[in-house]
Protein backbone atom coordinates (compact mmCIF):
# COMPACT_ATOMS: atom_id res chain seq x y z
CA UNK A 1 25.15 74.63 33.71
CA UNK A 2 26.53 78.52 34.10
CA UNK A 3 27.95 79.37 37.38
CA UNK A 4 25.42 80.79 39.98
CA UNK A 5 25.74 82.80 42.65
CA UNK A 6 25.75 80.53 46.32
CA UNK A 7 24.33 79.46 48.61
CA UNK A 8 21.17 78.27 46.23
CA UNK A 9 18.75 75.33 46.31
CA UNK A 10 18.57 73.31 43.07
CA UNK A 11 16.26 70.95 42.06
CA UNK A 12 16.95 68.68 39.25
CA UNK A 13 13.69 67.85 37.17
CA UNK A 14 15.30 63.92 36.32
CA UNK A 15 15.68 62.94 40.30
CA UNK A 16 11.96 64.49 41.39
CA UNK A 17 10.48 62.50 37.98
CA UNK A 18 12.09 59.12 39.28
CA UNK A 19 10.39 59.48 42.30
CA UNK A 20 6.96 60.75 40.87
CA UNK A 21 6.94 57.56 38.88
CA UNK A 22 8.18 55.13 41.98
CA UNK A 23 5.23 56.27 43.70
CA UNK A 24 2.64 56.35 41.12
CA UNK A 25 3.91 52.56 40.28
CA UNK A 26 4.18 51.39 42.98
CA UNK A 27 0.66 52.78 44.15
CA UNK A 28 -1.18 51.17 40.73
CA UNK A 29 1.32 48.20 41.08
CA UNK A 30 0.12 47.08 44.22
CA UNK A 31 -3.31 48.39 44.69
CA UNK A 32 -4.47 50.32 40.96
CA UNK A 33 -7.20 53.24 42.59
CA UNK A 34 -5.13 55.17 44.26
CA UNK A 35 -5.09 59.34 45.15
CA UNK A 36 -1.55 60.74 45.13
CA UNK A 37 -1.19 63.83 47.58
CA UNK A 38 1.09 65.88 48.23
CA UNK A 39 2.17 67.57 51.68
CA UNK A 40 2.54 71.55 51.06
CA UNK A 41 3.67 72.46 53.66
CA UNK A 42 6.78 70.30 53.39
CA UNK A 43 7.68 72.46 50.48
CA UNK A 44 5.11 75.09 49.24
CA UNK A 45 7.80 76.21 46.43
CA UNK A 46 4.90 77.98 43.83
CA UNK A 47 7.24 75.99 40.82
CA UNK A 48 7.16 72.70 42.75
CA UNK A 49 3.34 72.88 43.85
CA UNK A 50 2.16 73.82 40.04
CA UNK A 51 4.71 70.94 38.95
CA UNK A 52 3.06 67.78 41.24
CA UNK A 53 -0.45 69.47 40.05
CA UNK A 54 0.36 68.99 36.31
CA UNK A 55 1.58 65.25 37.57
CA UNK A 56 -2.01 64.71 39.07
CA UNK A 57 -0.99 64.88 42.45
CA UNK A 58 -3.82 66.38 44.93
CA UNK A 59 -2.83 69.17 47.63
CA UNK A 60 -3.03 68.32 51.36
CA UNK A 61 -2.90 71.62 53.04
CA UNK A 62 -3.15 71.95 57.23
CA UNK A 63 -3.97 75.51 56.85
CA UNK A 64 -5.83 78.78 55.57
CA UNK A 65 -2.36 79.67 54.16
CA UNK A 66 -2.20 76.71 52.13
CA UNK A 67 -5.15 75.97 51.11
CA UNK A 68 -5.29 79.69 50.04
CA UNK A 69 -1.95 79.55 47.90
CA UNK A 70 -2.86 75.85 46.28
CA UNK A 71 -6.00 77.81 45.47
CA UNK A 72 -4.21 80.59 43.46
CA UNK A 73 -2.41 77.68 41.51
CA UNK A 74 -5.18 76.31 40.01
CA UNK A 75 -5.66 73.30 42.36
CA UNK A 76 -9.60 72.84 41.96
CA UNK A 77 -11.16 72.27 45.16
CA UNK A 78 -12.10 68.36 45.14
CA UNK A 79 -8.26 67.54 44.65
CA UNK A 80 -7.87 69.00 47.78
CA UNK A 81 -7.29 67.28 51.17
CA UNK A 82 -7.58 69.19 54.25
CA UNK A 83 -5.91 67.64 57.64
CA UNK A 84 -4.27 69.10 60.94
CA UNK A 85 -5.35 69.90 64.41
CA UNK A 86 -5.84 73.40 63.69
CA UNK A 87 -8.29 74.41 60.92
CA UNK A 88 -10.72 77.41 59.67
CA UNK A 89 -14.09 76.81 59.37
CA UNK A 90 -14.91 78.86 55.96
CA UNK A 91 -12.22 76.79 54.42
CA UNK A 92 -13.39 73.46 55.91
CA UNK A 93 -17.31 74.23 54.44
CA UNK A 94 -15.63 74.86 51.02
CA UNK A 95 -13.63 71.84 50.58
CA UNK A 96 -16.19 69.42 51.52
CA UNK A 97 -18.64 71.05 49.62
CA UNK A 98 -16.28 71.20 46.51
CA UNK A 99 -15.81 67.78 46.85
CA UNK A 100 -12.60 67.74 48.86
CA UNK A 101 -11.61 65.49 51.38
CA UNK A 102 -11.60 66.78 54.86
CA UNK A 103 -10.35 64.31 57.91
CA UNK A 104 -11.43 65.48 61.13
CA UNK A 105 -8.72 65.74 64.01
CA UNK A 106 -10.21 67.82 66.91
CA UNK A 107 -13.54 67.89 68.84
CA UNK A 108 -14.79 71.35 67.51
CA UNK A 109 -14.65 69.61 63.84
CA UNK A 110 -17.47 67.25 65.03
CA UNK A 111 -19.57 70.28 66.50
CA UNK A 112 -18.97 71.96 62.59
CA UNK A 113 -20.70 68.59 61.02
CA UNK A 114 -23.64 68.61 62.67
CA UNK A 115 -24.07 72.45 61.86
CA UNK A 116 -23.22 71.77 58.23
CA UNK A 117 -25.60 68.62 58.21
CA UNK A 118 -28.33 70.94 59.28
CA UNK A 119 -27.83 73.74 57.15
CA UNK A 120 -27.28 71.69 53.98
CA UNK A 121 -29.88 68.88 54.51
CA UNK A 122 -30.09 68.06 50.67
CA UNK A 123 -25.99 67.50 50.60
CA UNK A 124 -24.19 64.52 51.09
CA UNK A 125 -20.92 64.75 53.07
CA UNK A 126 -18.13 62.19 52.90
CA UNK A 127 -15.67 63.03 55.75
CA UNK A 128 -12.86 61.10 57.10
CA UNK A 129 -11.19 60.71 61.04
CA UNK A 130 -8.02 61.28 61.76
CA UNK A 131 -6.95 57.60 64.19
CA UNK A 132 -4.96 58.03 67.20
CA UNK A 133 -3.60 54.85 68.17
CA UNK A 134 -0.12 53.48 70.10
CA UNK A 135 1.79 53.10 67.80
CA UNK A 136 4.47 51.78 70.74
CA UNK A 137 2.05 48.80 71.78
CA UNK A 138 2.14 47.89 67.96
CA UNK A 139 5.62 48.12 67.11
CA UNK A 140 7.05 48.10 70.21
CA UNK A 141 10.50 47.74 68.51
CA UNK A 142 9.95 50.74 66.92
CA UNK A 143 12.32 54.22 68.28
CA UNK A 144 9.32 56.75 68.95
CA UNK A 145 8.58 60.03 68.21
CA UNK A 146 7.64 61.23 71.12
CA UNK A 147 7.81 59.04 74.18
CA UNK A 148 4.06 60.21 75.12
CA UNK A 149 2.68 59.06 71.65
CA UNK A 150 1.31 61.06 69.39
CA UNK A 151 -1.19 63.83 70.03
CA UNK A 152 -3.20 64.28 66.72
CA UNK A 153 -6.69 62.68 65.40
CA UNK A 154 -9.20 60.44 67.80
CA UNK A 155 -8.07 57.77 70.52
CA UNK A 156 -9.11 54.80 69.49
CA UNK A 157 -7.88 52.63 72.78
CA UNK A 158 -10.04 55.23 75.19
CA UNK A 159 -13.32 54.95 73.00
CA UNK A 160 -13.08 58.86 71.86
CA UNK A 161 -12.64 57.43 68.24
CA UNK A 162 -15.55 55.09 68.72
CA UNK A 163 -17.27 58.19 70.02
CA UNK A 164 -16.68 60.41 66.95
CA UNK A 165 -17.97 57.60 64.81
CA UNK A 166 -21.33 57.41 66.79
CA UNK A 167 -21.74 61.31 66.46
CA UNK A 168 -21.54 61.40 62.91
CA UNK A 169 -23.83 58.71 62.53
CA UNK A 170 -26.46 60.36 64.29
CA UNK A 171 -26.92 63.04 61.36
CA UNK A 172 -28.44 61.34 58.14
CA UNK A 173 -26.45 63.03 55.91
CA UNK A 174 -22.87 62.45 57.20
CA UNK A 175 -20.49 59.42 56.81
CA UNK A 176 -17.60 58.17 58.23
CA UNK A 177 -16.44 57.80 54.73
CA UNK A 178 -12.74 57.72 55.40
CA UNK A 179 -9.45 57.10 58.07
CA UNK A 180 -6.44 58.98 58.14
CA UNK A 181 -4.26 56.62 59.63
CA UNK A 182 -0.97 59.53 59.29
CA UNK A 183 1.18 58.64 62.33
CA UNK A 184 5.00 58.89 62.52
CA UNK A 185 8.66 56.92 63.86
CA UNK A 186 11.80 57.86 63.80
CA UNK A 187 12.70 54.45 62.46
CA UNK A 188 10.09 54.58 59.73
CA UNK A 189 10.12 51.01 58.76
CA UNK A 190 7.53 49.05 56.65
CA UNK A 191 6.60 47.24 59.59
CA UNK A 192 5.14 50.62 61.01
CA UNK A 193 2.69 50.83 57.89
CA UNK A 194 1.90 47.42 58.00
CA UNK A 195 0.65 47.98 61.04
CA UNK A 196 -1.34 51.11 60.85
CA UNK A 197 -2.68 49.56 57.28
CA UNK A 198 -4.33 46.51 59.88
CA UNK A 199 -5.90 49.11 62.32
CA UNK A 200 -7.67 50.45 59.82
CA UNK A 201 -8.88 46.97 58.96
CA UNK A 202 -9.47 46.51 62.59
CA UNK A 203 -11.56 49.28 62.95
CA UNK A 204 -13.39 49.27 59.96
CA UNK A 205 -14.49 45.59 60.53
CA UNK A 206 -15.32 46.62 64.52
CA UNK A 207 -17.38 49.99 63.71
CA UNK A 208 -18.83 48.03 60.56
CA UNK A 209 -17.48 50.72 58.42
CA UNK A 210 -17.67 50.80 54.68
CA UNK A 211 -14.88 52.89 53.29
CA UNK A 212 -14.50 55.29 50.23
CA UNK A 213 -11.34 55.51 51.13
CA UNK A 214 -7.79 54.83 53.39
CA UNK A 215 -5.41 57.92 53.96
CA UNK A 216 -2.24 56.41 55.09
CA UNK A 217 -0.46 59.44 55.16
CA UNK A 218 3.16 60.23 54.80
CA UNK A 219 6.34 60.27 56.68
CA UNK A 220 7.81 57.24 54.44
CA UNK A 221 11.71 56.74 53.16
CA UNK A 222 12.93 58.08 50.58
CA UNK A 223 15.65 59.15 47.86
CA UNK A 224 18.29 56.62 49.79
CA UNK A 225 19.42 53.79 48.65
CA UNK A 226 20.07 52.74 51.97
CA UNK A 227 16.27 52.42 53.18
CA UNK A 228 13.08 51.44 52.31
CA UNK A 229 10.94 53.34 49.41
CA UNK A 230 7.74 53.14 48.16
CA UNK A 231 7.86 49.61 46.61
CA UNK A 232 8.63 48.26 49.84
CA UNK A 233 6.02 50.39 52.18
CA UNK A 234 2.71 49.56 49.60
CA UNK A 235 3.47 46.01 49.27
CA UNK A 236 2.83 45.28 52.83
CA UNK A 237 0.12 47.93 53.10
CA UNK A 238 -1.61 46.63 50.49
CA UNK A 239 -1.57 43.32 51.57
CA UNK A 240 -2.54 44.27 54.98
CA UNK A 241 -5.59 46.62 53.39
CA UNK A 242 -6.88 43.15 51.25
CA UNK A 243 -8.06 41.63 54.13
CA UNK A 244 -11.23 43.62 54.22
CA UNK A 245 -11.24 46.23 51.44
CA UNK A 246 -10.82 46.39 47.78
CA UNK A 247 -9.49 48.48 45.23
CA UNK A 248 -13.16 48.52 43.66
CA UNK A 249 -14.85 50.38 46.70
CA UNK A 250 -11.71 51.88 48.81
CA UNK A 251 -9.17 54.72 47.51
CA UNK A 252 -5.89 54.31 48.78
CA UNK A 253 -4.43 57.87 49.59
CA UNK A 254 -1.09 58.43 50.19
CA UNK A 255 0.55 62.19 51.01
CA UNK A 256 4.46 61.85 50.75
CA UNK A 257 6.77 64.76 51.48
CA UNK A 258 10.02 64.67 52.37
CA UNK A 259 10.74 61.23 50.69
CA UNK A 260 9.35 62.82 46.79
CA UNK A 261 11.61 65.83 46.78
CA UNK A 262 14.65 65.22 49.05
CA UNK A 263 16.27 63.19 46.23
CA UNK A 264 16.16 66.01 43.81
CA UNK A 265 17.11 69.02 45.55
CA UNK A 266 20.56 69.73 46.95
CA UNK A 267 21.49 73.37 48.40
CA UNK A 268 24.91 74.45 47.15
CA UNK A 269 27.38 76.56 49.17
CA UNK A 270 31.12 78.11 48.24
CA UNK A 271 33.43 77.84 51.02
CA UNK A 272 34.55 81.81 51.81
CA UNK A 273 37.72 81.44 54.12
CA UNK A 274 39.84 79.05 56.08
CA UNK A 275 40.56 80.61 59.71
CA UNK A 276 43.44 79.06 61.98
CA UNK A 277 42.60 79.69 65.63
CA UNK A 278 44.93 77.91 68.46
CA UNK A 279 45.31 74.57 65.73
CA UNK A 280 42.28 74.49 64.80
CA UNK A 281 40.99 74.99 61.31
CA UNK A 282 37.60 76.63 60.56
CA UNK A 283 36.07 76.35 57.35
CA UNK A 284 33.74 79.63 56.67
CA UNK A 285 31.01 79.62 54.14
CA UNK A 286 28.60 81.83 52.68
CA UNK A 287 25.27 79.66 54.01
CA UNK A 288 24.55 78.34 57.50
CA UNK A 289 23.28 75.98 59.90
CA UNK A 290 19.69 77.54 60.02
CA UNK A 291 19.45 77.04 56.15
CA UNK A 292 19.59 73.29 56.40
CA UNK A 293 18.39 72.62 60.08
CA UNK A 294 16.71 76.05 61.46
CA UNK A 295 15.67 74.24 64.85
CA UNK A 296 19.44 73.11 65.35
CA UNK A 297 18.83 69.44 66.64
CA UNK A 298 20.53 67.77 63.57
CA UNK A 299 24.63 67.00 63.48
CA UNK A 300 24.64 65.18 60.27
CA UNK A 301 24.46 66.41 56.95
CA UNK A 302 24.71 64.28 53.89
CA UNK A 303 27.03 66.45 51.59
CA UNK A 304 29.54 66.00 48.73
CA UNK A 305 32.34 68.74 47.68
CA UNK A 306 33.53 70.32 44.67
CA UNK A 307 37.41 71.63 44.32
CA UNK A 308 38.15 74.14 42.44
CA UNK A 309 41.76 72.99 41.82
CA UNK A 310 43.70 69.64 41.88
CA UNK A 311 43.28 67.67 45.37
CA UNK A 312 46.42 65.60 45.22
CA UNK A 313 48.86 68.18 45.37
CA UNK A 314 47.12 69.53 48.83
CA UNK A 315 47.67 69.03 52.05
CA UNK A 316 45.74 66.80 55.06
CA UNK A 317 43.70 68.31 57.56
CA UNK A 318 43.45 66.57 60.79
CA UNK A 319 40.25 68.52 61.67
CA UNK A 320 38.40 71.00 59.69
CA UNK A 321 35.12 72.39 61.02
CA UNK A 322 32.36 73.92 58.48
CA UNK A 323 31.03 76.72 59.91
CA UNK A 324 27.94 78.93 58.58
CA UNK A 325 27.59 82.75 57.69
CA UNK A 326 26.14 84.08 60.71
CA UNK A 327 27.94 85.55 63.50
CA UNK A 328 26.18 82.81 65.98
CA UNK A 329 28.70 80.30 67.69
CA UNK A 330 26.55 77.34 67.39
CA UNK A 331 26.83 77.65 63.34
CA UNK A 332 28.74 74.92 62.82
CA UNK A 333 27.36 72.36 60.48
CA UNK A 334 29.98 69.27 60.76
CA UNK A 335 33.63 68.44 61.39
CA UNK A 336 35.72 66.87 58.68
CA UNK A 337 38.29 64.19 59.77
CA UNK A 338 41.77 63.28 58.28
CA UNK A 339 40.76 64.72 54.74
CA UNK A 340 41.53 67.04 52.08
CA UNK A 341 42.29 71.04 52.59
CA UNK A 342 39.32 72.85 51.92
CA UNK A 343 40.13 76.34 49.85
CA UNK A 344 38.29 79.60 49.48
CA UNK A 345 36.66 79.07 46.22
CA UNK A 346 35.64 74.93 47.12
CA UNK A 347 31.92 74.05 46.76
CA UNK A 348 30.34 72.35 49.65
CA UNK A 349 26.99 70.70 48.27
CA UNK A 350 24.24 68.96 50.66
CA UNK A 351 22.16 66.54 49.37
CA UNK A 352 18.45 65.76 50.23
CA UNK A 353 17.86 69.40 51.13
CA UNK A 354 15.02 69.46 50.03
CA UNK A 355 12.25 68.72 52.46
CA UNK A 356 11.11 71.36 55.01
CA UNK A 357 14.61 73.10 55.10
CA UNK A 358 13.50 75.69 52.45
CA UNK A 359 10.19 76.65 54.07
CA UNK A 360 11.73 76.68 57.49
CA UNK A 361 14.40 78.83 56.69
CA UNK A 362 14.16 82.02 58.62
CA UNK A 363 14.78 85.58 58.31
CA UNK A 364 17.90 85.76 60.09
CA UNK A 365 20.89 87.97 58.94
CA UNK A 366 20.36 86.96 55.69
CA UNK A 367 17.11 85.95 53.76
CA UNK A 368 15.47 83.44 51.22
CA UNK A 369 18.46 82.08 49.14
CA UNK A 370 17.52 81.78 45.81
CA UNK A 371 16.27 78.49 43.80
CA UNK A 372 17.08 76.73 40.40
CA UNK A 373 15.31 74.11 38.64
CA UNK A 374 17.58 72.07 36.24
CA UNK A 375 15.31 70.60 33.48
CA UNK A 376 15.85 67.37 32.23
CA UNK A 377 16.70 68.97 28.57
CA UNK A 378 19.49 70.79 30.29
CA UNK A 379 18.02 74.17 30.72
CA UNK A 380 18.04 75.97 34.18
CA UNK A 381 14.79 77.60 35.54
CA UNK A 382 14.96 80.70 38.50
CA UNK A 383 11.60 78.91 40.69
CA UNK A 384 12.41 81.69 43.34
CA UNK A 385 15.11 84.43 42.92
CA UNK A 386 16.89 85.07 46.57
CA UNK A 387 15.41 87.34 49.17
CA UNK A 388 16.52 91.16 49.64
CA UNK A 389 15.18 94.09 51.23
CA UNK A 390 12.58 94.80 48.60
CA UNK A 391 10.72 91.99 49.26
CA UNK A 392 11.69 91.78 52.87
CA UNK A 393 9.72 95.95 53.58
CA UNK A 394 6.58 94.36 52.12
CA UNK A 395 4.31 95.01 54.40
CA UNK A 396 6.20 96.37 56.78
CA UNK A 397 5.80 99.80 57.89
CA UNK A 398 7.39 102.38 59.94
CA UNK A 399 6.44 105.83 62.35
CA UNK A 400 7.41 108.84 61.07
CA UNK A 401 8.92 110.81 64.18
CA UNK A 402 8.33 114.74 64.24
C-alpha cells in the first residue's frame, strides 16, 4: 500500500467481511429468518452505509438526518428501521407506510398512531415498542450503565408498557407487531441478552402477544478475541426466544454497531517530535485525543506501532507520554512504560477505531481526517478525502462591514 498522508482512518474490506459473515451465520445458524440492521449513526461513512446495503443489511436511523442520507443511498424505505426517543413525524408516516419498521419510544408516538389509524383506515400498520425494563434486578451482577437505569422505550415494571399495548389495541388497524428489547451494560455479557431475549417471552406470553418480530438491538462484543461475539450472544438468545416463538412467525432483528466495524478500521498517526521537559519525555503527534475519544472519558487505547528504523540499536524510555496535535493540556492519549524510543517519523496505529470515533470527531483546530478503504484485492479506495476550509465555509456566511 503507497504511503499516505496521517492521521487517516482505514478500513480494511477482509476484517469488516469476517464480521459481516459471523453475524449473518450466526443469525441463520441459530435461528434462519433473521433481519440484519445496521446502526448509522455509529458510523454514517456514505462508502460504509452503501457497502452493508449491497450486503443486505437494513438501516436503523434515530433521526431526520439519517433517515434522510440512507434515503439518498438507495436504501428503499421498508429496509428501514426507525428507533430513538426523539423522532419527526413526516418521516415516521413514511416509513411505516413504506413498509418500514418503526418502534415506538415516547408518549407523543402513541398520540401519532391513533391519528394515522384514523386517517388511513384501509392500511394496516405493524409497529413495534421500545421495553424499558431493570436490567439491574435481572442481572444484578451486571456493571450498569447508568446507576438510574435506562431512560428509553416503555416501563414495563410501572404498567406504562402494559399501557401502550392497551392503546394501540383500541384502534382496529394497529398492532403491537413487534419489541425492541435494545438496552445496554458496560459488561455486555451473553447473560445480559439472555435475559432481555426471556422478557420478551415474558411479555409476549402476559399481553398474549403474537409477534412479527423481536428487535434485540445492539450494543454486543466484538472484533476481540478476548470477549464474546456473535456466536456466543444468538445461541443463548435463541434458545431463550424458542420458548414461545418460532422462526416461522417471528423475525429476529438484530442492529450491531460498534462490534461489525471496530475490527476493520484502525486510525493511523506519525509521531511529529519527541520534547524533553524536566525528565520527562513527550511524544507529539499529528492526531489527538478528540479523534479517538472526543468526550475525553477513555484512558485506554488499543494501539500497535510502526518504526521507521531498527529498534534494537535504540535506547529505553522509562516514561514516554503520547500527546495529540492540539494545543489543549488534557491531549494526552496514554503513557508508555519501560519501552522502546519513539522517533519523529514512527507510526502510532489504534486499532478498533472504528465505531463512533469518526462521526464524533469534531471541528476543533483541525477537521475531518481523511479515510481509506483497503480492498481485499489489494487496491486502496479514498471513502472520504480529509476536511479543509472549502468544505468547512459551506454554508457558512459572513457580514460585509461598510
Amino acid at each position: 500500500m503507497k504511503q499516505l498522508k496521517t492521521p487517516f482512518f482505514l478500513i480494511k474490506e477482509k476484517d469488516l467481511q469476517y464480521d459481516i459473515s459471523l453475524l449473518k451465520d450466526s443469525l441463520a445458524q441459530n435461528w434462519g429468518n433473521y433481519i440484519a440492521g445496521y446502526s448509522v449513526k455509529t458510523n454514517s461513512l456514505p462508502w460504509l452505509l452503501n457497502y452493508l446495503k449491497n450486503q443486505g443489511f437494513y438501516a436503523e436511523v434515530v433521526s431526520g438526518t439519517e433517515y434522510d442520507l440512507v434515503s439518498r443511498l438507495g436504501f428503499p424505505g421498508k429496509h428501514i428501521i426507525y428507533n430513538g426517543p426523539i423522532k419527526e413525524k413526516k418521516i415516521f408516516e413514511r416509513v411505516l407506510l413504506a413498509g418500514g419498521y418503526v418502534n415506538l419510544d415516547s408518549n407523543y408516538e402513541l398520540d401519532w398512531m391513533e391519528e394515522l389509524s384514523a386517517l388511513y383506515p384501509n392500511r394496516h400498520f405493524h409497529v413495534g415498542l421500545r421495553v424499558n425494563c431493570d436490567i439491574g434486578a435481572l442481572c444484578p451482577e451486571e456493571e450498569l450503565v447508568s446507576e438510574e437505569g435506562g431512560r428509553f422505550g416503555y416501563c414495563y415494571e410501572n404498567g406504562v408498557l402494559k399501557a401502550a399495548i392497551g392503546r394501540l389495541s383500541l384502534l382496529p388497524n394497529v398492532w403491537t407487531a413487534g419489541l425492541h428489547l435494545h438496552s445496554s451494560t458496560q459488561s455486555r455479557t451473553v447473560q445480559v441478552y439472555a435475559a432481555l431475549a426471556k422478557m420478551a417471552v415474558q411479555i409476549a406470553r402476559e399481553y398474549g402477544l403474537s409477534l412479527d418480530y423481536v428487535d434485540m438491538g445492539g450494543g454486543y462484543f466484538g472484533g476481540r478475541d478476548d470477549k464474546p461475539d456473535y456466536r456466543d450472544y444468538f445461541r443463548e438468545i435463541c434458545k431463550e426466544l424458542s420458548a414461545y416463538f418460532t422462526p416461522e412467525k417471528t423475525i429476529l432483528i438484530a442492529e450491531p454497531g460498534v462490534s461489525l466495524i471496530s475490527r476493520a478500521t484502525t486510525f493511523e498517526t506519525s509521531v511529529i517530535d519527541i520534547k524533553d521537559i524536566r525528565g520527562r519525555k513527550f511524544v507529539v503527534t499529528d492526531a489527538s485525543r478528540t479523534n479517538l475519544n472526543p468526550l475525553v472519558t477513555r484512558h485506554v487505547y488499543p494501539h500497535h506501532m510502526e518504526y521507521i528504523s531498527d529498534i534494537s540499536v535504540r535506547n529505553i524510555e522509562a516514561c514516554q507520554w503520547v500527546c495529540g496535535a492540539t494545543c489543549m493540556e488534557y491531549d494526552k492519549l496514554f503513557e508508555i512504560q519501560n519501552d522502546t524510543a519513539l522517533l519523529p517519523g514512527d507510526k502510532i496505529i489504534y486499532d478498533t477505531a472504528g465505531g463512533y470515533t469518526m462521526c464524533l470527531n469534531p471541528l476543533f483546530i483541525n477537521y475531518f481526517p481523511a479515510v481509506y478503504v483497503a480492498h481485499t484485492d489489494g487496491t486502496l479506495f479514498t471513502a472520504r478525502e480529509a476536511w479543509s476550509n472549502d468544505e468547512f465555509l459551506q454554508k457558512n456566511y459572513v457580514e460585509e462591514i461598510s
